[in-house]
PDB file of N, CA and C in Angstrom:
ATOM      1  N   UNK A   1     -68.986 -52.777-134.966  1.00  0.00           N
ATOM      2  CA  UNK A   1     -67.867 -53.680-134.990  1.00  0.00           C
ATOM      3  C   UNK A   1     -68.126 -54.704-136.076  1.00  0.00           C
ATOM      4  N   UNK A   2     -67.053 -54.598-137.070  1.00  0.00           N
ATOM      5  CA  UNK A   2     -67.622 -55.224-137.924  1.00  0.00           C
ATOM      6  C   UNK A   2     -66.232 -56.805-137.956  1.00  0.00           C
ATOM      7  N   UNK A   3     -66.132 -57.569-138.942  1.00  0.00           N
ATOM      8  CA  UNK A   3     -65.183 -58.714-138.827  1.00  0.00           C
ATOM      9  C   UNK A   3     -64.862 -59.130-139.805  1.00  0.00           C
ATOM     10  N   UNK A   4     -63.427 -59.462-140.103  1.00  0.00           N
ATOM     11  CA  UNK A   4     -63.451 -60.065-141.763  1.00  0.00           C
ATOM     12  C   UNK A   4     -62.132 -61.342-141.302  1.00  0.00           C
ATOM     13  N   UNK A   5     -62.509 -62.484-141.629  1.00  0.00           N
ATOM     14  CA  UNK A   5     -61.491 -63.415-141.295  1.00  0.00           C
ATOM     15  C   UNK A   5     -60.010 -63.350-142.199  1.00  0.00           C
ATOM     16  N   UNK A   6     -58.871 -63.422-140.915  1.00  0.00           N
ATOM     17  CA  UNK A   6     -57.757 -63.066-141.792  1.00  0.00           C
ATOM     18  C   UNK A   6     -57.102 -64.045-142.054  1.00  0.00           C
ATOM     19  N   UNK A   7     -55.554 -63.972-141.894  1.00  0.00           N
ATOM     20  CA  UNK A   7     -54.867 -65.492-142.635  1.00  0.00           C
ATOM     21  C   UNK A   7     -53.625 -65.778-141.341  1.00  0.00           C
ATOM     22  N   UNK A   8     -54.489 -64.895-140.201  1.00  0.00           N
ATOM     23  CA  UNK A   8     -53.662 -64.817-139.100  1.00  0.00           C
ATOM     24  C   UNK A   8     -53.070 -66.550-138.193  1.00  0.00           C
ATOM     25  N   UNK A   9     -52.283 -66.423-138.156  1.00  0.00           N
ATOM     26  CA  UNK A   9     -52.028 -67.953-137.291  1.00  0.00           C
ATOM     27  C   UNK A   9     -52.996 -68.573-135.747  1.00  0.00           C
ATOM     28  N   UNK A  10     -53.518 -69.524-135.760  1.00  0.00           N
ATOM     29  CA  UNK A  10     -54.045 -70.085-134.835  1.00  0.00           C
ATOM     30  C   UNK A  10     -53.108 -70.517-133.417  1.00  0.00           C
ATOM     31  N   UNK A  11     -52.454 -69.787-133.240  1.00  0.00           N
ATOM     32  CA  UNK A  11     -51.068 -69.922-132.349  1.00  0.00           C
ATOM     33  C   UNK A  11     -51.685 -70.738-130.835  1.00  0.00           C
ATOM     34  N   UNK A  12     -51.559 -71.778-130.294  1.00  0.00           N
ATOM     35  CA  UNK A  12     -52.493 -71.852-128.993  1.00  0.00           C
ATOM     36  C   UNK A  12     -53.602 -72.719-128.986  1.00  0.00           C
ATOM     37  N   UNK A  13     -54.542 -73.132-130.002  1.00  0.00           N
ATOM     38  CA  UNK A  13     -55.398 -73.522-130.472  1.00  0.00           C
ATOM     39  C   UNK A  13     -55.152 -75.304-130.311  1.00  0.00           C
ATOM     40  N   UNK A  14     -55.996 -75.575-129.722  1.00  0.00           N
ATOM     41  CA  UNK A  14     -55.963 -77.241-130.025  1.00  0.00           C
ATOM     42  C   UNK A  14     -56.300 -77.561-130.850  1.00  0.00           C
ATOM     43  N   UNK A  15     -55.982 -78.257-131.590  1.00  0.00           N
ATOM     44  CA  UNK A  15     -56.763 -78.780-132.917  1.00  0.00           C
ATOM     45  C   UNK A  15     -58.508 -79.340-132.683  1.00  0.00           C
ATOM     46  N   UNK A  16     -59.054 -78.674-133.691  1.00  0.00           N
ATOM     47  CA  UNK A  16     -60.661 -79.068-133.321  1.00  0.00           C
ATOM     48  C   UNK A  16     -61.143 -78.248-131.830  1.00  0.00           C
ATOM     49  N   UNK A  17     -60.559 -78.231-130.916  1.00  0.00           N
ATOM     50  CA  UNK A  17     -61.201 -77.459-129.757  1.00  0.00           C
ATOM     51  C   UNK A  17     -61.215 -75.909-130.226  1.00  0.00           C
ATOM     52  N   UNK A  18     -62.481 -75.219-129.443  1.00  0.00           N
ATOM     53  CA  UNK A  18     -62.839 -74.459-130.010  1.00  0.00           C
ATOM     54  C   UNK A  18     -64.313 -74.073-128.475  1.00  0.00           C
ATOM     55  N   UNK A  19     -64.412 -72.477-128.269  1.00  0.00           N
ATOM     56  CA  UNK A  19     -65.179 -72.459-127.126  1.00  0.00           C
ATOM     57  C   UNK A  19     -65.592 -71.246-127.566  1.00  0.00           C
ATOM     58  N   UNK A  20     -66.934 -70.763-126.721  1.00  0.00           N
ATOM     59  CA  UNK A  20     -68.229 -69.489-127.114  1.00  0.00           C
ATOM     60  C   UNK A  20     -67.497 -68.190-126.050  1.00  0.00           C
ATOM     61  N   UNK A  21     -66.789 -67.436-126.214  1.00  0.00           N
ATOM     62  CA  UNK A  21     -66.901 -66.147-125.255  1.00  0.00           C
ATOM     63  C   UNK A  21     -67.375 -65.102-125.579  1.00  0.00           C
ATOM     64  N   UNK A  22     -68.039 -64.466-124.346  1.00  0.00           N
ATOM     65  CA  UNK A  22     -68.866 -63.500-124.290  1.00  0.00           C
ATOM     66  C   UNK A  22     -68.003 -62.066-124.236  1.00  0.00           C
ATOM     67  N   UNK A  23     -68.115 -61.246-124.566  1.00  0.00           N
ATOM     68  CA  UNK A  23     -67.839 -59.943-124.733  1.00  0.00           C
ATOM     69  C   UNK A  23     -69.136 -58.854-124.265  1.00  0.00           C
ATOM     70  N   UNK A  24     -68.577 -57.819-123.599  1.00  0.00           N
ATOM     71  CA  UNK A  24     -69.510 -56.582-122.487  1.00  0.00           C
ATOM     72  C   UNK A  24     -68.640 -55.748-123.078  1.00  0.00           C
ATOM     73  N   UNK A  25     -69.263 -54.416-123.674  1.00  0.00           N
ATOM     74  CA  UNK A  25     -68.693 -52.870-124.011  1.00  0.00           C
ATOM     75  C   UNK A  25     -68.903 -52.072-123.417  1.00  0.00           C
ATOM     76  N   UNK A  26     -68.379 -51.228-122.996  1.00  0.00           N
ATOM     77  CA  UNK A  26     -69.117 -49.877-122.651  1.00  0.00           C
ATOM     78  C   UNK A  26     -68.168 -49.002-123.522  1.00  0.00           C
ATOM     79  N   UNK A  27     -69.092 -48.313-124.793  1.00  0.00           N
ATOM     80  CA  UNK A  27     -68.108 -47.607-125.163  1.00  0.00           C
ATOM     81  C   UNK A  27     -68.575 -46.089-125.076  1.00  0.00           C
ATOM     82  N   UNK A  28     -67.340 -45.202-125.602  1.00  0.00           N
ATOM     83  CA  UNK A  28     -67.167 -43.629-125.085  1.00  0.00           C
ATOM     84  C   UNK A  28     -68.018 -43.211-126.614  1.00  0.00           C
ATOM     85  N   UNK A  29     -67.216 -43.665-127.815  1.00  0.00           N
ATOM     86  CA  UNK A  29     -67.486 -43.241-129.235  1.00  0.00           C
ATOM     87  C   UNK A  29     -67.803 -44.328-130.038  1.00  0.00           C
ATOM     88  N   UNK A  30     -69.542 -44.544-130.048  1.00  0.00           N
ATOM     89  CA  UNK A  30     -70.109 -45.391-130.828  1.00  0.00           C
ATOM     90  C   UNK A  30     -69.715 -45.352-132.277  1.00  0.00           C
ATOM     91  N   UNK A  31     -69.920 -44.718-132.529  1.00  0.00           N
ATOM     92  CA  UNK A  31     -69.552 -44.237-134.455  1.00  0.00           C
ATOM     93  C   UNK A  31     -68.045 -44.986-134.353  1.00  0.00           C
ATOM     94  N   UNK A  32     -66.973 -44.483-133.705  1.00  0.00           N
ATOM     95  CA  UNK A  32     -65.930 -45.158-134.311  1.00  0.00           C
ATOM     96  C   UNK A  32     -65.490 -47.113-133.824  1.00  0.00           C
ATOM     97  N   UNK A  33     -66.668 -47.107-132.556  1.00  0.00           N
ATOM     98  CA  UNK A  33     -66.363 -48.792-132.133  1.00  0.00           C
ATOM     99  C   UNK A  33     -67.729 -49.316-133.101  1.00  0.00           C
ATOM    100  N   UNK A  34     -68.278 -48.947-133.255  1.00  0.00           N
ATOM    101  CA  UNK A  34     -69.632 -50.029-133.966  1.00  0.00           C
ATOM    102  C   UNK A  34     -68.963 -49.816-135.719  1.00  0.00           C
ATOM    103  N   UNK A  35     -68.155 -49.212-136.404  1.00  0.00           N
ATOM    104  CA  UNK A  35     -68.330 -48.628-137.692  1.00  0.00           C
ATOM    105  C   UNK A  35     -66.062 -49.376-138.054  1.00  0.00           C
ATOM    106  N   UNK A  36     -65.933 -49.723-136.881  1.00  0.00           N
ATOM    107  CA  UNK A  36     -64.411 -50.563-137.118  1.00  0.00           C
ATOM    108  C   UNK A  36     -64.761 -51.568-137.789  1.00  0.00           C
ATOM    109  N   UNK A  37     -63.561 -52.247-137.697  1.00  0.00           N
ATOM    110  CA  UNK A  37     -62.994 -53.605-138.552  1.00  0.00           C
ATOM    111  C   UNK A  37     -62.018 -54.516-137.270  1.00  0.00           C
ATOM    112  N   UNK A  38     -62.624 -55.373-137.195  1.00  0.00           N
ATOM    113  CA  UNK A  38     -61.823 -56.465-136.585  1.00  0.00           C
ATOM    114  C   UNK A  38     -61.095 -57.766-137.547  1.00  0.00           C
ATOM    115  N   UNK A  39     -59.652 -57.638-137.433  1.00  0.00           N
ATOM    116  CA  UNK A  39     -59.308 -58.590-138.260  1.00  0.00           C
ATOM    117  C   UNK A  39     -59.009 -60.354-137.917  1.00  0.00           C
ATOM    118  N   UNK A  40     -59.786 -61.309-137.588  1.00  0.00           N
ATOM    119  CA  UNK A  40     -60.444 -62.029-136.936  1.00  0.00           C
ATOM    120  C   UNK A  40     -59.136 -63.380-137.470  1.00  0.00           C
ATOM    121  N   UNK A  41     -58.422 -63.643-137.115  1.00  0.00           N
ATOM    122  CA  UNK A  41     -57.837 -64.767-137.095  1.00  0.00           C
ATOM    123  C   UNK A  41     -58.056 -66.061-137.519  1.00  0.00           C
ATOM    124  N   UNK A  42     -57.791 -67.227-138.179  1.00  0.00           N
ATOM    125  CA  UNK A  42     -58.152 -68.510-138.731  1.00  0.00           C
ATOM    126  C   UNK A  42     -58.704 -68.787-137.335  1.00  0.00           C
ATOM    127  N   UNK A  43     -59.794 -69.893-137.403  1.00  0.00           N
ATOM    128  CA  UNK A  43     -60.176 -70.551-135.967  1.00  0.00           C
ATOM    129  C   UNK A  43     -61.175 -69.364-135.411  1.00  0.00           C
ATOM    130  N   UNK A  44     -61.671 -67.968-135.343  1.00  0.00           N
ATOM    131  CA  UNK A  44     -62.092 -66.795-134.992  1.00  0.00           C
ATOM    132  C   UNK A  44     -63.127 -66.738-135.604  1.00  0.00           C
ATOM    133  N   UNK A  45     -64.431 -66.567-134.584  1.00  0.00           N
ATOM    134  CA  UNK A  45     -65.559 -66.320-135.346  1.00  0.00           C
ATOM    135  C   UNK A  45     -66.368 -65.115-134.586  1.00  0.00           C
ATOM    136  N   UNK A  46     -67.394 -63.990-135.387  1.00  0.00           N
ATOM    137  CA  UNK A  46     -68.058 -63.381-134.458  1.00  0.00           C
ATOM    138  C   UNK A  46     -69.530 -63.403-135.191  1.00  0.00           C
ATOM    139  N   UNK A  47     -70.238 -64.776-134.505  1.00  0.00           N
ATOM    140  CA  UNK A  47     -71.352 -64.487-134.954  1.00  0.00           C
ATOM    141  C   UNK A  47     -72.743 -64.008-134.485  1.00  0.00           C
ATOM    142  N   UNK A  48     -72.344 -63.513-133.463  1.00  0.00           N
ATOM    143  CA  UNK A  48     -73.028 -62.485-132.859  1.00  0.00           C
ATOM    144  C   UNK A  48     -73.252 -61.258-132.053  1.00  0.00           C
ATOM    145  N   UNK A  49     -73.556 -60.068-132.745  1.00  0.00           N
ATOM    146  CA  UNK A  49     -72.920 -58.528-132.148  1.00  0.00           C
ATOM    147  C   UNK A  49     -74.445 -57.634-132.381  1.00  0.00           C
ATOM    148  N   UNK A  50     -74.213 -57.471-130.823  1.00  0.00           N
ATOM    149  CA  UNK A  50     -75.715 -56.731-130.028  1.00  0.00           C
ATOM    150  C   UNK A  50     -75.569 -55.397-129.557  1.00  0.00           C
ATOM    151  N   UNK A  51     -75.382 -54.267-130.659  1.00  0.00           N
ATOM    152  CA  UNK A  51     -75.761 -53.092-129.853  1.00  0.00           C
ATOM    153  C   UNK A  51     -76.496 -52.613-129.296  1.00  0.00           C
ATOM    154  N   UNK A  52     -76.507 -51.725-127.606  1.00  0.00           N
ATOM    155  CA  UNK A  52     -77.504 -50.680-127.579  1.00  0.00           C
ATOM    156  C   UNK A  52     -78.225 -50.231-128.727  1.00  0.00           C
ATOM    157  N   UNK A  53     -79.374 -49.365-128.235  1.00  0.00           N
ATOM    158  CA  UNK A  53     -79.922 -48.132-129.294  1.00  0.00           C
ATOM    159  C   UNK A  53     -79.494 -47.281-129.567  1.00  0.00           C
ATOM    160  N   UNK A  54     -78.619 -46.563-128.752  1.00  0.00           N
ATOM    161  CA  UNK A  54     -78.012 -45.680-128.578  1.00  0.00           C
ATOM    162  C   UNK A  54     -75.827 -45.840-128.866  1.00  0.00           C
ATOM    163  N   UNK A  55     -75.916 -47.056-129.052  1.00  0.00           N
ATOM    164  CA  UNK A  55     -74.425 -47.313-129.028  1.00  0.00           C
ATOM    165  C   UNK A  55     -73.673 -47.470-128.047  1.00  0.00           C
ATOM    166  N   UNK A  56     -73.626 -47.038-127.105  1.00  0.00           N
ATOM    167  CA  UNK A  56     -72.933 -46.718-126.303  1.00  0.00           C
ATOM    168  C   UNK A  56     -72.548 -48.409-124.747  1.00  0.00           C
ATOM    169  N   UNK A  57     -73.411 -49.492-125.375  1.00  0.00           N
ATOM    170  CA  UNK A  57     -73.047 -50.592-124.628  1.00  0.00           C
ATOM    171  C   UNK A  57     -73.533 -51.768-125.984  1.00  0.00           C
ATOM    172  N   UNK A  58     -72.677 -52.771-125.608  1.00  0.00           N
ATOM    173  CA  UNK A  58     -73.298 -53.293-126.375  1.00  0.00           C
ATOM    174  C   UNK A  58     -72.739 -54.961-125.704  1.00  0.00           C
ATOM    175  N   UNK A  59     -72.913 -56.140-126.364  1.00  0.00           N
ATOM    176  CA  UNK A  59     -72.715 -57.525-126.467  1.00  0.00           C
ATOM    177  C   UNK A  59     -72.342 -58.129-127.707  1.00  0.00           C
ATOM    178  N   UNK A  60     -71.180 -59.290-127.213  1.00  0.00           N
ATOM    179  CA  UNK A  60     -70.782 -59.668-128.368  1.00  0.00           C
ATOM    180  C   UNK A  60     -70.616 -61.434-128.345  1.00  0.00           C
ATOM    181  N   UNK A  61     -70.858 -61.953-128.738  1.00  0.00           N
ATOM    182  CA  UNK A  61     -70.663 -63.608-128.656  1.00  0.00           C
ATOM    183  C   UNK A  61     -69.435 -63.961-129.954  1.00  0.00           C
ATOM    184  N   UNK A  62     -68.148 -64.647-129.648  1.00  0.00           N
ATOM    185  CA  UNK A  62     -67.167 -64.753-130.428  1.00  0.00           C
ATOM    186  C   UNK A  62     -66.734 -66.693-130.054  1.00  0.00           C
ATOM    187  N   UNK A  63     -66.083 -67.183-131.288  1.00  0.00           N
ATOM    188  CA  UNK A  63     -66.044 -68.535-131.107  1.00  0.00           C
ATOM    189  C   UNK A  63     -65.019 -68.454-131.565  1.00  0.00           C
ATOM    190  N   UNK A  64     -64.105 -68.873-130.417  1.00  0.00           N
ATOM    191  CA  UNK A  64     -62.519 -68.668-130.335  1.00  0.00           C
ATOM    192  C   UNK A  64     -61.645 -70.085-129.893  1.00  0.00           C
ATOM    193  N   UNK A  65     -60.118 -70.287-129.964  1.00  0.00           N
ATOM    194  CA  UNK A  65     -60.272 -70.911-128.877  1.00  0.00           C
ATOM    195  C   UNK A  65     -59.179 -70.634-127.774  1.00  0.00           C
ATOM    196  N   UNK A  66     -59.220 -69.138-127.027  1.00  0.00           N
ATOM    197  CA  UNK A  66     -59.402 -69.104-125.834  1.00  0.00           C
ATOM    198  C   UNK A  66     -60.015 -67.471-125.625  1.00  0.00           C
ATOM    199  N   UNK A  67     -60.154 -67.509-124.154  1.00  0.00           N
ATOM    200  CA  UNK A  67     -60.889 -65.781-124.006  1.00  0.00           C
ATOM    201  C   UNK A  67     -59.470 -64.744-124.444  1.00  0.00           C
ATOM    202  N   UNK A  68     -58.058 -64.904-123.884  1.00  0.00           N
ATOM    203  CA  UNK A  68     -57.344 -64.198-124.312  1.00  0.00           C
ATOM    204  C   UNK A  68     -57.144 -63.678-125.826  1.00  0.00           C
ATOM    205  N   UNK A  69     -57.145 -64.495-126.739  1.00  0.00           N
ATOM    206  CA  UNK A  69     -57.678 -64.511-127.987  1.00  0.00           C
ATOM    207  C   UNK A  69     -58.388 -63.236-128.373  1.00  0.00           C
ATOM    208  N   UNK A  70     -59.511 -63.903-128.017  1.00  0.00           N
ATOM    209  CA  UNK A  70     -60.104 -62.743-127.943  1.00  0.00           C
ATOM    210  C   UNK A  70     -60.038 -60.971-127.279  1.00  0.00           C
ATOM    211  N   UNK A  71     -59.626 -61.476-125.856  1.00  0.00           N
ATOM    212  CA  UNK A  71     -59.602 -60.206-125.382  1.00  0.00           C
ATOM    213  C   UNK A  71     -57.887 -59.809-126.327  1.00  0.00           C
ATOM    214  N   UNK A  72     -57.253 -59.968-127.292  1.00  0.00           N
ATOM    215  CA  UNK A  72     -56.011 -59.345-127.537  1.00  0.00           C
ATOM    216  C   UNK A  72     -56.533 -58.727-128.958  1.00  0.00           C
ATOM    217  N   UNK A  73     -57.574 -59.251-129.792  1.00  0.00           N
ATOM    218  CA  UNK A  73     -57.775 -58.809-131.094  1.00  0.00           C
ATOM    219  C   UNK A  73     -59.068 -57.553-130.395  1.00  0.00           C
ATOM    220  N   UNK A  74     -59.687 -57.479-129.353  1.00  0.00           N
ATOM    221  CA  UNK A  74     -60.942 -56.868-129.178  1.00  0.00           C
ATOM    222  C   UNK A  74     -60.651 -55.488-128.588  1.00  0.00           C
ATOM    223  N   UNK A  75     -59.624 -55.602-127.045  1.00  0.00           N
ATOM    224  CA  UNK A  75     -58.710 -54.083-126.758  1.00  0.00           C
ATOM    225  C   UNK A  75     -57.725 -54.072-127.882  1.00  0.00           C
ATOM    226  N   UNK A  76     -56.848 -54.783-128.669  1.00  0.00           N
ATOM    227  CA  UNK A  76     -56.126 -54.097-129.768  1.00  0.00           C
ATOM    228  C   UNK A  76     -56.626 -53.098-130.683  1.00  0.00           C
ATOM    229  N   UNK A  77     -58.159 -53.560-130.876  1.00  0.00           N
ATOM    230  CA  UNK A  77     -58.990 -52.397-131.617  1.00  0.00           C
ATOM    231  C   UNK A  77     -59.586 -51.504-131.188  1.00  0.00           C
ATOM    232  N   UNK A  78     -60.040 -51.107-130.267  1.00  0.00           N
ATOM    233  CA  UNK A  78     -60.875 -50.702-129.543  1.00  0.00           C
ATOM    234  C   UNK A  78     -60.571 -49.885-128.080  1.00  0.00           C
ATOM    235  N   UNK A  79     -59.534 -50.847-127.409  1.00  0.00           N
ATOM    236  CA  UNK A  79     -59.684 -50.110-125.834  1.00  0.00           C
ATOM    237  C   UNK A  79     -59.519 -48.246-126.039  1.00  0.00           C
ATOM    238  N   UNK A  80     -59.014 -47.840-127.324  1.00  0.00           N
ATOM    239  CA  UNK A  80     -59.200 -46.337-126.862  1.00  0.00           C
ATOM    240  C   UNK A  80     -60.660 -45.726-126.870  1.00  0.00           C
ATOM    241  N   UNK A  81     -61.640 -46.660-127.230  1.00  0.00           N
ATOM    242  CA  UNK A  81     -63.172 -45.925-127.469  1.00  0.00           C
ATOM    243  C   UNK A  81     -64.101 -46.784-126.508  1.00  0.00           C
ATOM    244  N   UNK A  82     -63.278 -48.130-126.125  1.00  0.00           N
ATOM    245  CA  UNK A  82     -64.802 -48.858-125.094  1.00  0.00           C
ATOM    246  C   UNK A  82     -63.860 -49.435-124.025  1.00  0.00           C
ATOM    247  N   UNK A  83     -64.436 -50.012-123.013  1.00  0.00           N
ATOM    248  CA  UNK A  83     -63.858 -50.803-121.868  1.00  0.00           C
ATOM    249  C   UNK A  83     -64.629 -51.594-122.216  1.00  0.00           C
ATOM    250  N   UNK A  84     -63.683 -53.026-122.154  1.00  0.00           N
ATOM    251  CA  UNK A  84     -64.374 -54.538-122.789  1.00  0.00           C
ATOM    252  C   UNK A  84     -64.469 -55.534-121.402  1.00  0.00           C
ATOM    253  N   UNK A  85     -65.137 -56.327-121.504  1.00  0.00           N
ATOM    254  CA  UNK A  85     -65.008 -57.475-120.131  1.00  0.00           C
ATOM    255  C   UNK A  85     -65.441 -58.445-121.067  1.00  0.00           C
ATOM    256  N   UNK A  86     -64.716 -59.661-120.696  1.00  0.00           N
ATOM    257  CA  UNK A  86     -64.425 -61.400-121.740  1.00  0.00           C
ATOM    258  C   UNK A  86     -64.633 -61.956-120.536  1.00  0.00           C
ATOM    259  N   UNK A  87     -65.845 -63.196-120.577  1.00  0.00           N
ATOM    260  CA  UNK A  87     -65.933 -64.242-120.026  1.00  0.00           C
ATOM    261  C   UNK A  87     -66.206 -65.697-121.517  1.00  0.00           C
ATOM    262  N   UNK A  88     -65.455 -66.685-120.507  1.00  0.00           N
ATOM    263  CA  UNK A  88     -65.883 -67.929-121.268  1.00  0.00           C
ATOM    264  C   UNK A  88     -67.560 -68.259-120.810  1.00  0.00           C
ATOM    265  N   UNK A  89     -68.037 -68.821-122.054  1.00  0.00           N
ATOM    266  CA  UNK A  89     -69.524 -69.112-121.891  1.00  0.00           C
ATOM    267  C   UNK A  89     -69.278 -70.353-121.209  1.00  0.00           C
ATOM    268  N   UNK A  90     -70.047 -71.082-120.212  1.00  0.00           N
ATOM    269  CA  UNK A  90     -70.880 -71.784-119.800  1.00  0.00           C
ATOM    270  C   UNK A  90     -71.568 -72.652-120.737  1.00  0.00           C
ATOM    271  N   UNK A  91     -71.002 -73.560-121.859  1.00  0.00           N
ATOM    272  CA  UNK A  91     -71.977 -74.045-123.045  1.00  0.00           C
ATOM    273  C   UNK A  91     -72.689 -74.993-122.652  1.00  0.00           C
ATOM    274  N   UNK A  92     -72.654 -75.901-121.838  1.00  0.00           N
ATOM    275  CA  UNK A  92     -73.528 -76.495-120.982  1.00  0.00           C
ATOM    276  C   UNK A  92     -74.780 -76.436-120.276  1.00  0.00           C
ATOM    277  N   UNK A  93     -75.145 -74.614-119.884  1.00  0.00           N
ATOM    278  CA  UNK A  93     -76.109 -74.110-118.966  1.00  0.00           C
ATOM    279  C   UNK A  93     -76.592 -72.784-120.272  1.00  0.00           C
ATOM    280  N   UNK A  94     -75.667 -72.637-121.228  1.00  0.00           N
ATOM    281  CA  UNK A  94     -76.399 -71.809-122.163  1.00  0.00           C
ATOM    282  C   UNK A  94     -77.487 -71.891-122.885  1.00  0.00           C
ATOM    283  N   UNK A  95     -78.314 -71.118-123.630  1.00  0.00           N
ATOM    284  CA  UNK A  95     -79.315 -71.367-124.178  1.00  0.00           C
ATOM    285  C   UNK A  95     -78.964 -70.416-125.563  1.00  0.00           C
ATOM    286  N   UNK A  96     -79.514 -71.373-126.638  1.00  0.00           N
ATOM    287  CA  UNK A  96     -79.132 -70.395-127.968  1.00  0.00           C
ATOM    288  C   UNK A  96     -77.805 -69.913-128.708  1.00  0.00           C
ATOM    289  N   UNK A  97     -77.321 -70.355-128.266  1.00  0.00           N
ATOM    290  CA  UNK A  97     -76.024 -70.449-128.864  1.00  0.00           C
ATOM    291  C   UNK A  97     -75.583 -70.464-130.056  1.00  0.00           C
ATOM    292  N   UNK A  98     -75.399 -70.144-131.375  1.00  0.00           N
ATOM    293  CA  UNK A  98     -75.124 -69.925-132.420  1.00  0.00           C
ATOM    294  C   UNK A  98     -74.905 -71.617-132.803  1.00  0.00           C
ATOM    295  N   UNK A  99     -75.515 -72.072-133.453  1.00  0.00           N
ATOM    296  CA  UNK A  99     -75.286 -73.563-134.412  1.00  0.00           C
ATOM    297  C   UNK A  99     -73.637 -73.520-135.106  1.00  0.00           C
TER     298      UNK A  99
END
């Protein structure tokens, strides 16, 4: 899964607010979910993406600002090759978190 920021509208977005969600894969066809393009919206960040060894699960940390957001650009690409699950991070009780 790869990401390239687009010139997409921040529709929803508070100004300056901005939050960490987590992303869970399980996908069917590694080659075509790890080897995509996500086209990542103004305000949209993915700076961190954790495959299996094998491909087939992986983790994703995205800085959005909300989980829907996310979950609409992540099954728009994808739900035919992985089943995704989006939680908001906890930035308070997290550890490591992307600067």
């Amino acid at each position: 899964m790869k990401s390239s920021q687009g010139n997409g509208s921040s529709r929803g977005q508070a100004k300056g607010k901005s939050m960490y969600i987590f992303t869970i894969h399980s996908v069917s066809d590694p080659q075509a979910f790890w080897s995509g393009q996500l086209n990542l919206p103004e305000g949209t960040e993915l700076p961190v993406v954790v495959p299996s060894a094998d491909g087939t699960r992986g983790v994703c940390v995205f800085k959005s600002d909300s989980v829907d957001t996310v979950r609409n650009i992540v099954d728009g690409a994808t739900a035919a090759v992985s089943r995704n699950e989006f939680y908001a991070i906890n930035e308070g009780r997290a550890l490591g978190l992307p600067a």
